[in-house]
C-alpha atoms as a PDB file:
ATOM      1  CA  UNK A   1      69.895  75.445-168.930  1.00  0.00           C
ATOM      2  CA  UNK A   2      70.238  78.393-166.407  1.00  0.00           C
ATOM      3  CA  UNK A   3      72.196  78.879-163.950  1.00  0.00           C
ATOM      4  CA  UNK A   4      70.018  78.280-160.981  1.00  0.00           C
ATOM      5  CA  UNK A   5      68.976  74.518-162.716  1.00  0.00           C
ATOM      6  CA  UNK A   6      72.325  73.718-163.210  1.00  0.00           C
ATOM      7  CA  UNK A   7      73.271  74.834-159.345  1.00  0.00           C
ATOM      8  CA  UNK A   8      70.025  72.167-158.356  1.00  0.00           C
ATOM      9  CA  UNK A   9      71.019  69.261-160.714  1.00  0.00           C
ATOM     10  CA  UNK A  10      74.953  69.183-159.298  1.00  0.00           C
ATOM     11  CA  UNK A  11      74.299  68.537-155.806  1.00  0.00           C
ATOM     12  CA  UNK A  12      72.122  65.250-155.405  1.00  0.00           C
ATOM     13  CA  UNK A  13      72.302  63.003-152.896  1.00  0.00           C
ATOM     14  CA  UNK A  14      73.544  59.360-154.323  1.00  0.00           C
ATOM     15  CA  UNK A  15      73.800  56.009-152.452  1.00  0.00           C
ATOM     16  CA  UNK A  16      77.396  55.445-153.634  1.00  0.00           C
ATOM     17  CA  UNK A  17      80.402  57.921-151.976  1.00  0.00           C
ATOM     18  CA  UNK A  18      82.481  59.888-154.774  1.00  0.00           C
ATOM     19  CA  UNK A  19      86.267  60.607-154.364  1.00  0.00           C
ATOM     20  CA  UNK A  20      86.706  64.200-153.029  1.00  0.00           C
ATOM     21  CA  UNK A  21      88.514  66.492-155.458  1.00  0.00           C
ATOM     22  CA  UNK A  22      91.301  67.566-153.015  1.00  0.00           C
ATOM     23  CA  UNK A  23      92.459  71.001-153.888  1.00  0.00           C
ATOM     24  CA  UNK A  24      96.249  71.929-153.200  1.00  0.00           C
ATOM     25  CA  UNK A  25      96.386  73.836-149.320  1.00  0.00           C
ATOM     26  CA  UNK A  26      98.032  76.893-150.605  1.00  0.00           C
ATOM     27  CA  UNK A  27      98.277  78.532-146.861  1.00  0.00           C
ATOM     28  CA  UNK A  28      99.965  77.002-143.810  1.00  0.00           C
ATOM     29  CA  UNK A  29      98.104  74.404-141.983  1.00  0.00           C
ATOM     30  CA  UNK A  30      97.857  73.806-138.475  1.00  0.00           C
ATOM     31  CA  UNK A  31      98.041  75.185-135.578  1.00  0.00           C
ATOM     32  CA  UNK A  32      99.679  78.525-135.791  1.00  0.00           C
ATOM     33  CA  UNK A  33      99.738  79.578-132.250  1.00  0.00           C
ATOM     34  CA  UNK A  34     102.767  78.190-129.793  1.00  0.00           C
ATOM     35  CA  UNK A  35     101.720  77.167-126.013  1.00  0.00           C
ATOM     36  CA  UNK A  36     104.844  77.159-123.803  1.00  0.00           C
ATOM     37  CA  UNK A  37     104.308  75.639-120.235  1.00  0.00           C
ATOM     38  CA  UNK A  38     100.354  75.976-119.890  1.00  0.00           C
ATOM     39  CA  UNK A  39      99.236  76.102-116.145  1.00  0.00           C
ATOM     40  CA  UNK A  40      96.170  73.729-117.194  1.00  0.00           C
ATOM     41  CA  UNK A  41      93.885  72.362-119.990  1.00  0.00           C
ATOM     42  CA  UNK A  42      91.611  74.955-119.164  1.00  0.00           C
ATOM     43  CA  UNK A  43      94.690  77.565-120.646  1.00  0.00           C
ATOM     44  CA  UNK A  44      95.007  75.522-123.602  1.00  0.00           C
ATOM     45  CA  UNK A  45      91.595  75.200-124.516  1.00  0.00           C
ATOM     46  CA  UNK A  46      91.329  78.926-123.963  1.00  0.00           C
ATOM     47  CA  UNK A  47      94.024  79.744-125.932  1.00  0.00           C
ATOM     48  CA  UNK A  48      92.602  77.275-129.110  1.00  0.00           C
ATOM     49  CA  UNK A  49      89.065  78.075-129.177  1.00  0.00           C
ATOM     50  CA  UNK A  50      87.604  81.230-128.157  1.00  0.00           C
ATOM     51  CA  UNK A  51      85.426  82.889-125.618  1.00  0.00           C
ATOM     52  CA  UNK A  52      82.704  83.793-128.388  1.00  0.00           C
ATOM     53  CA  UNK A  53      82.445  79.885-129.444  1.00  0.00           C
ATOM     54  CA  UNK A  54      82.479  78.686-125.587  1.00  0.00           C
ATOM     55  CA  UNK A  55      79.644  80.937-124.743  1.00  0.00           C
ATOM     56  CA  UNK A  56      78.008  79.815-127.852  1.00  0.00           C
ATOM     57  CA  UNK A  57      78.242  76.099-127.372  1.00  0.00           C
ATOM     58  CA  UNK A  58      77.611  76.353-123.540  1.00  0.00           C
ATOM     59  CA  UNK A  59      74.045  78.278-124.828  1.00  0.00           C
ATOM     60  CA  UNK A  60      73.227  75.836-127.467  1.00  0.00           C
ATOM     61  CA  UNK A  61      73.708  72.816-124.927  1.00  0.00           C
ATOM     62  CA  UNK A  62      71.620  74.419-121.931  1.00  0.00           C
ATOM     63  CA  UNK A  63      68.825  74.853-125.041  1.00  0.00           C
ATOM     64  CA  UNK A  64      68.994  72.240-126.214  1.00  0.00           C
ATOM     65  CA  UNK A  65      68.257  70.376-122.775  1.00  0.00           C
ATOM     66  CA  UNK A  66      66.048  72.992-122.029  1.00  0.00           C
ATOM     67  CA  UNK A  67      64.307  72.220-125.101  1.00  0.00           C
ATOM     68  CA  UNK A  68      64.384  68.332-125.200  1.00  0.00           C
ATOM     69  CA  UNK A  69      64.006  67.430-121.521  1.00  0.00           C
ATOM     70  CA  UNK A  70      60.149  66.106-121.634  1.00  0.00           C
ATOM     71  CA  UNK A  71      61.282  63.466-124.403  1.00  0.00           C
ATOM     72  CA  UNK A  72      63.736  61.581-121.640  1.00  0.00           C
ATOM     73  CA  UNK A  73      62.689  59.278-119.244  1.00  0.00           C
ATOM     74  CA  UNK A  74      63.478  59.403-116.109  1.00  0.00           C
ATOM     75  CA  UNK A  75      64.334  57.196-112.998  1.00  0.00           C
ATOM     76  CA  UNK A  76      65.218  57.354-109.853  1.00  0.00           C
ATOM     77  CA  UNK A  77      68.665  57.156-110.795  1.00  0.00           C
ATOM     78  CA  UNK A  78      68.427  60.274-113.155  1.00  0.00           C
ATOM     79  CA  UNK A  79      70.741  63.052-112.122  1.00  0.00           C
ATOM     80  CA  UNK A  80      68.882  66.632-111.805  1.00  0.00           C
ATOM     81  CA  UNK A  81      70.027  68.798-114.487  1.00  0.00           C
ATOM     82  CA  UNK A  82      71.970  72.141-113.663  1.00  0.00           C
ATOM     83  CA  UNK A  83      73.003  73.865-116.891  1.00  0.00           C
ATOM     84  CA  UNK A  84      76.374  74.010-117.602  1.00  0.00           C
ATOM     85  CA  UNK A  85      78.957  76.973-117.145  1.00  0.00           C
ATOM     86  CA  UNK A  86      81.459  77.857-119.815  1.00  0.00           C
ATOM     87  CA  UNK A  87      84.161  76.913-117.701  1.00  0.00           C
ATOM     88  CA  UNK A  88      82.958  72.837-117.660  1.00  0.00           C
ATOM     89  CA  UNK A  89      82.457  73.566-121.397  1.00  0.00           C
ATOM     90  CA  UNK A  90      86.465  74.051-121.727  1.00  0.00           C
ATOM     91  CA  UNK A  91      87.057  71.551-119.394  1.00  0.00           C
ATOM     92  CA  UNK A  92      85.114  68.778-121.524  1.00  0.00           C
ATOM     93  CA  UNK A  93      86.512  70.267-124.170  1.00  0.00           C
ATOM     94  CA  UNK A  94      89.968  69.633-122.942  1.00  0.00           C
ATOM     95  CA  UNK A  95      88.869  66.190-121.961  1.00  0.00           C
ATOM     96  CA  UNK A  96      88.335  65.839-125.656  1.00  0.00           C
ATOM     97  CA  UNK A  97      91.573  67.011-126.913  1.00  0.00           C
ATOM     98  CA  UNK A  98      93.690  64.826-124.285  1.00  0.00           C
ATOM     99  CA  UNK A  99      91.554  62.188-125.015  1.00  0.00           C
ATOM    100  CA  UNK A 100      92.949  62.776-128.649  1.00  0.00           C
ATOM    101  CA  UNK A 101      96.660  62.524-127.575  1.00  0.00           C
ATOM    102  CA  UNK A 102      96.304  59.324-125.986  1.00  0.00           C
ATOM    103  CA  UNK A 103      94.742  56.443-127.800  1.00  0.00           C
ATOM    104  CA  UNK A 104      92.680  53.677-126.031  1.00  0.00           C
ATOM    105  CA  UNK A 105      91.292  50.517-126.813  1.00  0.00           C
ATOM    106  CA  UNK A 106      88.102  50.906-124.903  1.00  0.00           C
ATOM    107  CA  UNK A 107      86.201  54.495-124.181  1.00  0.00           C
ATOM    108  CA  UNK A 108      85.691  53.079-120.879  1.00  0.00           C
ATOM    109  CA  UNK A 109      89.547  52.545-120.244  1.00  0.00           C
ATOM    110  CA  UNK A 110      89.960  56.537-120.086  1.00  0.00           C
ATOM    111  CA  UNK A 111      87.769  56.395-116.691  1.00  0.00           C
ATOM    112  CA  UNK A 112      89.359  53.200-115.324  1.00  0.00           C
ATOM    113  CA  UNK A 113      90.451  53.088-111.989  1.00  0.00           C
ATOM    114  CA  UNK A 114      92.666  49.731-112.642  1.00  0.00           C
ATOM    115  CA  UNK A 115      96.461  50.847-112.288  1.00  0.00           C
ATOM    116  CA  UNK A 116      96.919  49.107-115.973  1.00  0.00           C
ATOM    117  CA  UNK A 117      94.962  51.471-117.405  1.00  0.00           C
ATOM    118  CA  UNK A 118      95.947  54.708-115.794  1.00  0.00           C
ATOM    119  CA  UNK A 119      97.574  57.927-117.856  1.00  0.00           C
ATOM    120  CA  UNK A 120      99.586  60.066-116.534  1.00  0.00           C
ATOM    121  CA  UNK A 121      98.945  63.702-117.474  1.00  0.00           C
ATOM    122  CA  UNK A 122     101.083  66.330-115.022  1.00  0.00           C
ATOM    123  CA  UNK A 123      99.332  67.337-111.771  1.00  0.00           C
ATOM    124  CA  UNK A 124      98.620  70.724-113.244  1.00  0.00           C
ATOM    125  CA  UNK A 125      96.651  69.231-115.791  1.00  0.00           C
ATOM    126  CA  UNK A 126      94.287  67.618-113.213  1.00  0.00           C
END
């Protein structure tokens, strides 16, 4: 068997999961940069993930509704699109990674308006 049949044959699709071989991290994991007093979420984000990959995601997302806006219906209810900017791109982002720190029951709980509910994240996060 050649090389090129064996590559074929040793990745097939299979109903069942297999157990991942985990290979031993030999390098340091995590984050390897240190954020001391950040002015905003916006600062982190910018600080974790870059301006290439922001521009990049904030293209791919105006595309993509560029691309797939005939397919939706729409009501009267619809919001009209604007494409995005890639400073709402680190701000969801950062929505994303707080939403990580602080675990809820109930997606809708991070929106809640019900004192119960609330999180407190510093002004200067807001």
């Amino acid at each position: 068997m050649n090389e090129k049949s064996e590559d074929k044959t040793s990745v097939v699709w299979c109903k069942a999961d297999k157990n991942p071989s985990n290979e031993p991290v030999l390098g340091t994991t995590g984050l390897n940069i240190v954020i001391d007093n950040p002015e905003s979420v916006v600062e982190v984000v910018s600080l974790i993930i870059g301006d290439d990959l922001i521009l990049l995601l904030t293209e791919q997302s105006n595309l993509y509704h560029s691309q797939n806006a005939a397919k939706w219906k729409v009501s009267p209810k619809t919001l009209k699109w604007s494409n995005i900017t890639p400073e709402e791109m680190r701000k969801f982002l950062g929505l994303i990674i707080l939403m990580g720190q602080v675990r809820k029951e109930n997606i809708r709980d991070y929106w809640s308006t019900d004192h119960n509910f609330h999180t407190h994240f510093s002004s200067r996060y807001e």
